[in-house]
Protein backbone atom coordinates (compact mmCIF):
# COMPACT_ATOMS: atom_id res chain seq x y z
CA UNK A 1 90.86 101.77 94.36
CA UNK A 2 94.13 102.72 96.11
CA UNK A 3 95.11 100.13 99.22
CA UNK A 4 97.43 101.16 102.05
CA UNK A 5 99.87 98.40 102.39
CA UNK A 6 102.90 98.05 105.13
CA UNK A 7 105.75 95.99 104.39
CA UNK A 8 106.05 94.22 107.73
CA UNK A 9 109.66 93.09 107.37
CA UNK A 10 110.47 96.89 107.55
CA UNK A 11 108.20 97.77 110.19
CA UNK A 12 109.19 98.36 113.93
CA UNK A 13 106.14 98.99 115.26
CA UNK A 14 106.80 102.64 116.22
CA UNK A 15 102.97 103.12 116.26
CA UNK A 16 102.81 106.28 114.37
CA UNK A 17 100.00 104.88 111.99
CA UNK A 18 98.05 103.61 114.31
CA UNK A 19 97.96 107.06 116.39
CA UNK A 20 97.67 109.57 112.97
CA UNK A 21 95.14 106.84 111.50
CA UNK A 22 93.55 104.39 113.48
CA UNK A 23 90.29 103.49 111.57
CA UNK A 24 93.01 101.67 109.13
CA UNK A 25 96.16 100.56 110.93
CA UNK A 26 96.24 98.45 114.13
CA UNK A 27 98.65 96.30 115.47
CA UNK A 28 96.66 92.24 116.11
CA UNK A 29 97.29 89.61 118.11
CA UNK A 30 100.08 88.62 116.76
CA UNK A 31 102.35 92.06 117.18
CA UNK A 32 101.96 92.65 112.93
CA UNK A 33 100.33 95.92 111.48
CA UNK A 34 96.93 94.84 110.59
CA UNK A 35 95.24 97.34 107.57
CA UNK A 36 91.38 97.54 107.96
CA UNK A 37 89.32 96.05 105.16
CA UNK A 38 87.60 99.43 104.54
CA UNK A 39 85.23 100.18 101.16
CA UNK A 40 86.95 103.64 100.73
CA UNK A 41 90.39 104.39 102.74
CA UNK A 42 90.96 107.97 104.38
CA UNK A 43 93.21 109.41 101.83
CA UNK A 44 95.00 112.28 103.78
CA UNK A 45 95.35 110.18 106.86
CA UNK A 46 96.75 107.40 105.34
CA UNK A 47 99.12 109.77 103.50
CA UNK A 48 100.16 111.80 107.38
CA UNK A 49 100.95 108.29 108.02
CA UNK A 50 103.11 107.61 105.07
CA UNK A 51 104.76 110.90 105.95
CA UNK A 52 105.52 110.43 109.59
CA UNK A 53 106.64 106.53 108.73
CA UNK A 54 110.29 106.46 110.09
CA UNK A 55 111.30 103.12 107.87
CA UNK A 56 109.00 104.69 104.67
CA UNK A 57 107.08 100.95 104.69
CA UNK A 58 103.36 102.40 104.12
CA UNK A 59 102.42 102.98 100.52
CA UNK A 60 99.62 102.97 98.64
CA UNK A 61 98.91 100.07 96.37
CA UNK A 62 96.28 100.14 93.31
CA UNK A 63 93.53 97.31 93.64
């Protein structure tokens, strides 16, 4: 199964994947991107976010 992940030390948290795809990203309580433990991720979202990422930190991993 393909994972969004977001390498935090590169992210600035612009908010662009939250507002193209917020049923995965979300920033917690502690100001980090937090990815939603989902059984199936939104493929084409995920992948607007990927494209609108200005530091390219969102890829997808295989589980």
């Amino acid at each position: 199964m393909k994972i969004p992940v977001v390498e935090l030390s590169d992210c600035i948290l612009c908010g662009v994947c939250e507002e193209v795809c917020p049923s995965v990203f979300t920033v917690n309580d502690l100001g980090y991107v937090s990815i939603a433990d989902l059984p199936v991720y939104p493929e084409a979202e995920v992948d607007e976010a990927i494209k609108n990422c200005p530091k390219d930190c969102i890829q997808w991993s295989e589980s």
